[in-house]
N, C-alpha and C. Protein backbone atom coordinates (compact mmCIF):
# COMPACT_ATOMS: atom_id res chain seq x y z
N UNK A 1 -1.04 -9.61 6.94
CA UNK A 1 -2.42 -9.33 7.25
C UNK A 1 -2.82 -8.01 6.58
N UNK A 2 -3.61 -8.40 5.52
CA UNK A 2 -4.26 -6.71 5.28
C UNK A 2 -5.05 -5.66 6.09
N UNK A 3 -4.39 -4.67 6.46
CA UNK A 3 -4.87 -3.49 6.80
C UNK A 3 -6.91 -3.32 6.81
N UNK A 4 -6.78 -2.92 7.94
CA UNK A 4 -8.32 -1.94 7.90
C UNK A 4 -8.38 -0.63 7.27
N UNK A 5 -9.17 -0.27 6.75
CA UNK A 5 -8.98 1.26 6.36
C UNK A 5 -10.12 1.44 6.45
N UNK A 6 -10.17 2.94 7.35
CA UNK A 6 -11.17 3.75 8.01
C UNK A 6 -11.59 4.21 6.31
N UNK A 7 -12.97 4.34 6.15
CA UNK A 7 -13.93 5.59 5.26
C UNK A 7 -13.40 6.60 5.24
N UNK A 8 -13.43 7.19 6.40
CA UNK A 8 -12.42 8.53 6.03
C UNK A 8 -11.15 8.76 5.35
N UNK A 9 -10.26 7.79 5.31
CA UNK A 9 -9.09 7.74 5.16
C UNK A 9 -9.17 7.36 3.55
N UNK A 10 -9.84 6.40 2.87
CA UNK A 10 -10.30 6.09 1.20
C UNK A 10 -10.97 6.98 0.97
N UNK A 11 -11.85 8.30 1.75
CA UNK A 11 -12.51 9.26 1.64
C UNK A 11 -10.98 10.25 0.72
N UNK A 12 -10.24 10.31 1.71
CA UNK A 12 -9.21 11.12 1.89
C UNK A 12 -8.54 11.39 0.28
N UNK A 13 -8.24 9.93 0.19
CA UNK A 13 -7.57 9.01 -1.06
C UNK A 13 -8.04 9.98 -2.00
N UNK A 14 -9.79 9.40 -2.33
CA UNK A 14 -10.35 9.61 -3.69
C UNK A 14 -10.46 11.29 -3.99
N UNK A 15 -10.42 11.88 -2.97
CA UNK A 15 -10.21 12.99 -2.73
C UNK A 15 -9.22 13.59 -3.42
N UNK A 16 -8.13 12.88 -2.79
CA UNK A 16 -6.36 13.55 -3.46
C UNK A 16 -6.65 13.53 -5.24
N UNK A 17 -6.91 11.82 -5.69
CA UNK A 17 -6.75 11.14 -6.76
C UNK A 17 -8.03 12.30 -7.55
N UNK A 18 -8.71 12.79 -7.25
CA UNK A 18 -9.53 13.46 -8.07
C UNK A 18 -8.89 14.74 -8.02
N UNK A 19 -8.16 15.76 -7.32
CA UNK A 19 -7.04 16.44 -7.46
C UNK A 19 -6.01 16.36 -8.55
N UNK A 20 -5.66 15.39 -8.42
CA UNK A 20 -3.99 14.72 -9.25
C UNK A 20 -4.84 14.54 -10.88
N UNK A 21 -6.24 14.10 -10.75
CA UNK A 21 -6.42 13.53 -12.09
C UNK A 21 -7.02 15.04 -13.13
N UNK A 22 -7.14 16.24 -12.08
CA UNK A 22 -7.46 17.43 -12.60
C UNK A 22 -6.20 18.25 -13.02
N UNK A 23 -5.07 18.05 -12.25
CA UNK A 23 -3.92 18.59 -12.55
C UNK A 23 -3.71 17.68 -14.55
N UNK A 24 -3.81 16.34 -14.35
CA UNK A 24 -3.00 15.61 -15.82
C UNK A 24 -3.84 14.49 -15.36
N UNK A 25 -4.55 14.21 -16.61
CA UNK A 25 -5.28 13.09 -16.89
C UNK A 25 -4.60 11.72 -16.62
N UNK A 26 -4.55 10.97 -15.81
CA UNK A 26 -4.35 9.16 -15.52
C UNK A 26 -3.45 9.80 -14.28
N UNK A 27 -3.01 10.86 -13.93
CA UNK A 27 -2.42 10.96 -12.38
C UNK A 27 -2.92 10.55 -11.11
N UNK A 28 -4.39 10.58 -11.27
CA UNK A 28 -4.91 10.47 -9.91
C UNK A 28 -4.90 8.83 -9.57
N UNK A 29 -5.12 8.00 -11.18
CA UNK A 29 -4.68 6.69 -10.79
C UNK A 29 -3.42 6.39 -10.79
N UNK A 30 -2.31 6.89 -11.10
CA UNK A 30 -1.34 6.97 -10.19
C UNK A 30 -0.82 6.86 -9.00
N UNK A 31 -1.65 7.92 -8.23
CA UNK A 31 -1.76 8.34 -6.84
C UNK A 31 -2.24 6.97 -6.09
N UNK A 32 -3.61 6.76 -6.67
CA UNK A 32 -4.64 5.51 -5.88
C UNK A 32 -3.41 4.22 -6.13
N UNK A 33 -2.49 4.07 -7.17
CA UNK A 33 -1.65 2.69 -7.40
C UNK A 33 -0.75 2.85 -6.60
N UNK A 34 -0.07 4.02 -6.18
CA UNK A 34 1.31 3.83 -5.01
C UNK A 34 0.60 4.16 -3.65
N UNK A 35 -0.73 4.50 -3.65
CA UNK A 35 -1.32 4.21 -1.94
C UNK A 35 -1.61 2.91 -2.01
N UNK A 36 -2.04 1.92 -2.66
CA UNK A 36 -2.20 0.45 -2.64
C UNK A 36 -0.90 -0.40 -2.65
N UNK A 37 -0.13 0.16 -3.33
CA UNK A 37 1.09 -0.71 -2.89
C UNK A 37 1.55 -0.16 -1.60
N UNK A 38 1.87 0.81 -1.41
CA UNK A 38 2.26 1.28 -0.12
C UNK A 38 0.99 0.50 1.25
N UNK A 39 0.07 -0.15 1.00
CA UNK A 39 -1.03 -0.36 2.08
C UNK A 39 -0.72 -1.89 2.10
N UNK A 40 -0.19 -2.00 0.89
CA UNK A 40 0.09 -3.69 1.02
C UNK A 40 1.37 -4.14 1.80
N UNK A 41 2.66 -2.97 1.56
CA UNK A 41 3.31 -3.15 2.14
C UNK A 41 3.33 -3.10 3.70
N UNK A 42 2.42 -1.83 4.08
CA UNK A 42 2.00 -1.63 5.66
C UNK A 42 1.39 -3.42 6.30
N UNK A 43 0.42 -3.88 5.40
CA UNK A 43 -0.26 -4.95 5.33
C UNK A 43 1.23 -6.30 5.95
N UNK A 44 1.82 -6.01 4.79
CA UNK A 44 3.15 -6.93 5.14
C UNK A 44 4.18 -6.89 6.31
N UNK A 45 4.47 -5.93 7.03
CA UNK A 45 5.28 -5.48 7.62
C UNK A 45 4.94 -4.48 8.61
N UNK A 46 4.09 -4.11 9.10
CA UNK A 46 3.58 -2.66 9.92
C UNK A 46 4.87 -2.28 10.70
N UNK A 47 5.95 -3.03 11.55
CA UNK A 47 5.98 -3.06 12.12
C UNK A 47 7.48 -1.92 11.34
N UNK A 48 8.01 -2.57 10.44
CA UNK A 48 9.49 -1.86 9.62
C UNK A 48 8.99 -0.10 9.32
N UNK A 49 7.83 0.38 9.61
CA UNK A 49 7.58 1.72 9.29
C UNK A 49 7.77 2.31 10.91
N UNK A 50 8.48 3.62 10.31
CA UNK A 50 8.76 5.08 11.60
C UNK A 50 7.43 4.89 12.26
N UNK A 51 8.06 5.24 13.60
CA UNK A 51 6.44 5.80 14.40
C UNK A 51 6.22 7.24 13.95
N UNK A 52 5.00 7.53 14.27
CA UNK A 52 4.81 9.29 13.99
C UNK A 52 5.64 9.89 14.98
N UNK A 53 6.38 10.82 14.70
CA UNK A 53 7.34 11.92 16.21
C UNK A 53 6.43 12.45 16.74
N UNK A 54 5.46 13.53 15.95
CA UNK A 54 4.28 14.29 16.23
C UNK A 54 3.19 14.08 17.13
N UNK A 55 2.95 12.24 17.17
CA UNK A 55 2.27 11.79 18.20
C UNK A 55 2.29 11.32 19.57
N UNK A 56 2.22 11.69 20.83
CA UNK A 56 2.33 10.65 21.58
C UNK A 56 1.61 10.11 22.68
N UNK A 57 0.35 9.55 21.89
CA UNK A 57 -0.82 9.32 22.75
C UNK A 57 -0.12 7.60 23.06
N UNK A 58 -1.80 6.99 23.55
CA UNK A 58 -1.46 6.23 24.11
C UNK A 58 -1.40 4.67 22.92
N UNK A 59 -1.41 4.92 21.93
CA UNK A 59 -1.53 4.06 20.60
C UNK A 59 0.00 4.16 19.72
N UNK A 60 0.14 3.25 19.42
CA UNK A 60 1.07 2.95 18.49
C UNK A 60 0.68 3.11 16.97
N UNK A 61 1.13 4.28 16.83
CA UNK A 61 0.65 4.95 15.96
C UNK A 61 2.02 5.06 14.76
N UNK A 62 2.25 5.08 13.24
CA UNK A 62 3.38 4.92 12.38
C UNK A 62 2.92 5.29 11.09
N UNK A 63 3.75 5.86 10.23
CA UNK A 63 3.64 6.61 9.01
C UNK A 63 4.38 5.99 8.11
N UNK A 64 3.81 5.57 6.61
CA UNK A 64 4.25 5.28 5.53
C UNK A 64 4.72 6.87 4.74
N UNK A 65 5.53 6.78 4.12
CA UNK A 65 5.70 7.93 3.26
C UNK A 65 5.45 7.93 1.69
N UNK A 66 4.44 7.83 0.95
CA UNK A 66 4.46 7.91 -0.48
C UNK A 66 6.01 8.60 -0.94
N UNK A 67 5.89 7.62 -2.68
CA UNK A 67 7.59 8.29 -2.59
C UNK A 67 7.33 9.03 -3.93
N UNK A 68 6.38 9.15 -4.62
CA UNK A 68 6.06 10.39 -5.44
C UNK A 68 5.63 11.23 -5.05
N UNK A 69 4.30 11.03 -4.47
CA UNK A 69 3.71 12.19 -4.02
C UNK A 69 3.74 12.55 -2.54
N UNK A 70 3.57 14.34 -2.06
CA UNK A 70 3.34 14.17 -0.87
C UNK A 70 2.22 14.03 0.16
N UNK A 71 2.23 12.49 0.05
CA UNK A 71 1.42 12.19 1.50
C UNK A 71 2.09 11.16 2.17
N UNK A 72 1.27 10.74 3.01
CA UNK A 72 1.51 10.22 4.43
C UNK A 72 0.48 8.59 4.45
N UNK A 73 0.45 8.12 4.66
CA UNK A 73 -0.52 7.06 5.28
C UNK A 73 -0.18 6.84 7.06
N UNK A 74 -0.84 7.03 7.66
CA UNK A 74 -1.16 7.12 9.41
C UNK A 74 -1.80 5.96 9.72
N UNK A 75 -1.13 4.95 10.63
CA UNK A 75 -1.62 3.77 10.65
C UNK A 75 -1.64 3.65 11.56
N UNK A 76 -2.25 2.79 12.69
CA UNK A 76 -2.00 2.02 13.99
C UNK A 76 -1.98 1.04 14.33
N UNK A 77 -1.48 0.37 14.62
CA UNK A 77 -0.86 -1.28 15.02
C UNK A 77 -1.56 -1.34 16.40
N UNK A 78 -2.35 -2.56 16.42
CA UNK A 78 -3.02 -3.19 17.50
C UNK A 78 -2.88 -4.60 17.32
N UNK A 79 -3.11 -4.68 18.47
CA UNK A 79 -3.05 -6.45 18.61
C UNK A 79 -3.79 -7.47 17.75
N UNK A 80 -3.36 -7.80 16.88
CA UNK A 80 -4.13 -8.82 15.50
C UNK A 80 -4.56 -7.71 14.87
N UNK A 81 -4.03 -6.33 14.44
CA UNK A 81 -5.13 -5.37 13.18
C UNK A 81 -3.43 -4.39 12.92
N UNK A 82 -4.36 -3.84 12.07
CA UNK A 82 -3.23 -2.54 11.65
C UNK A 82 -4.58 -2.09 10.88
N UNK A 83 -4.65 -0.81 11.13
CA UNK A 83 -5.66 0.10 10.77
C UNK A 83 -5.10 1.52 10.37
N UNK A 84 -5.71 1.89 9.27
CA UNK A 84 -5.11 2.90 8.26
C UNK A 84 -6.26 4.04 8.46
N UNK A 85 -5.63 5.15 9.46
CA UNK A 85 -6.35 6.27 10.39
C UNK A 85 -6.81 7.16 9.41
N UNK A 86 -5.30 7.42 8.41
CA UNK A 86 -5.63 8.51 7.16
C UNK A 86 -4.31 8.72 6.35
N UNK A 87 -4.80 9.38 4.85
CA UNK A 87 -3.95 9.47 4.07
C UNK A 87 -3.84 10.91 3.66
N UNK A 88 -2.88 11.37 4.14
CA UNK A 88 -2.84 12.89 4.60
C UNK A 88 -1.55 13.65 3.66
N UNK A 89 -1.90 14.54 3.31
CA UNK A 89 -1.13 15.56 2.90
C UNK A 89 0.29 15.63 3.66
N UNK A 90 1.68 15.83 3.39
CA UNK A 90 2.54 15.52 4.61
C UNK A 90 2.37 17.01 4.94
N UNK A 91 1.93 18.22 4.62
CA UNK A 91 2.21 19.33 5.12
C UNK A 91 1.20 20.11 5.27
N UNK A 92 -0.03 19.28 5.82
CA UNK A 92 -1.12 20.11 6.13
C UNK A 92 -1.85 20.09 7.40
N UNK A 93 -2.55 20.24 7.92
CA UNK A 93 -3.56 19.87 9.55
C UNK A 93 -2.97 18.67 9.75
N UNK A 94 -1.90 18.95 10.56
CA UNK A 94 -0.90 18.06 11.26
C UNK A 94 -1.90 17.14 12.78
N UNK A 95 -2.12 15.95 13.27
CA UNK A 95 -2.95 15.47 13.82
C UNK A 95 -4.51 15.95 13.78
N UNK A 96 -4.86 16.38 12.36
CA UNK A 96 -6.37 16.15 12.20
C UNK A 96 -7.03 14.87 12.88
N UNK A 97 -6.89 13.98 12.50
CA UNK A 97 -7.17 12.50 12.77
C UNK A 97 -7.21 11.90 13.57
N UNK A 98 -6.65 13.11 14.90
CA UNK A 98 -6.69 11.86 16.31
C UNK A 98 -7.91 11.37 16.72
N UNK A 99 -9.07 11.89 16.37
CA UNK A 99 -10.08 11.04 17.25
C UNK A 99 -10.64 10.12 16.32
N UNK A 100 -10.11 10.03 15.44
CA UNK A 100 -10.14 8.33 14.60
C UNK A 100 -9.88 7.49 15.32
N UNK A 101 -8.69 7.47 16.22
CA UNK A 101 -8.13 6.15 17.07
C UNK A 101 -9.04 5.59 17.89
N UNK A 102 -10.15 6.46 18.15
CA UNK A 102 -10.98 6.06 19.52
C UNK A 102 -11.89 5.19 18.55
């Protein structure tokens, strides 16, 4: 089942990818190609990804890890959905995003 993804969170993305593409030209599509495979895989499987440690509200909440770059994809698994909260820096405003879940 493919993933929902919050605005904010493709906000987040185009964000990074315009970063990465200022550092070296074709990086930022880089970036945008291993968050899409990585969303397909969430898509495939939600369930084989870590929960977040950091969280422990009342949502089932789980983190993809990009394996080039450092970010995160923050997802939540609900009953028939998996929804993609945000695509986050791994070492920055650590639970920015909680009131996405609501």
């Amino acid at each position: 089942m493919k993933p929902t993804i919050l605005r904010e969170a493709e906000l987040e993305s185009a964000e990074a990818a315009g970063w990465y593409d200022d550092q070296r030209d074709g990086l930022g599509d880089e970036f945008l190609s291993e968050v899409a495979e990585a969303i397909a895989r969430i898509g495939s499987d939600p369930q084989s990804f870590s929960r977040l440690e950091s969280y422990a509200g009342p949502y089932e909440v789980r983190r993809c890890v990009l394996d080039r770059f450092p970010y995160l994809i923050v997802f939540a698994c609900r009953p028939g959905a998996t929804l993609v909260v945000a695509i986050t820096h791994a070492r920055r405003r650590p639970l920015y995003w909680l009131e996405r879940l609501e």
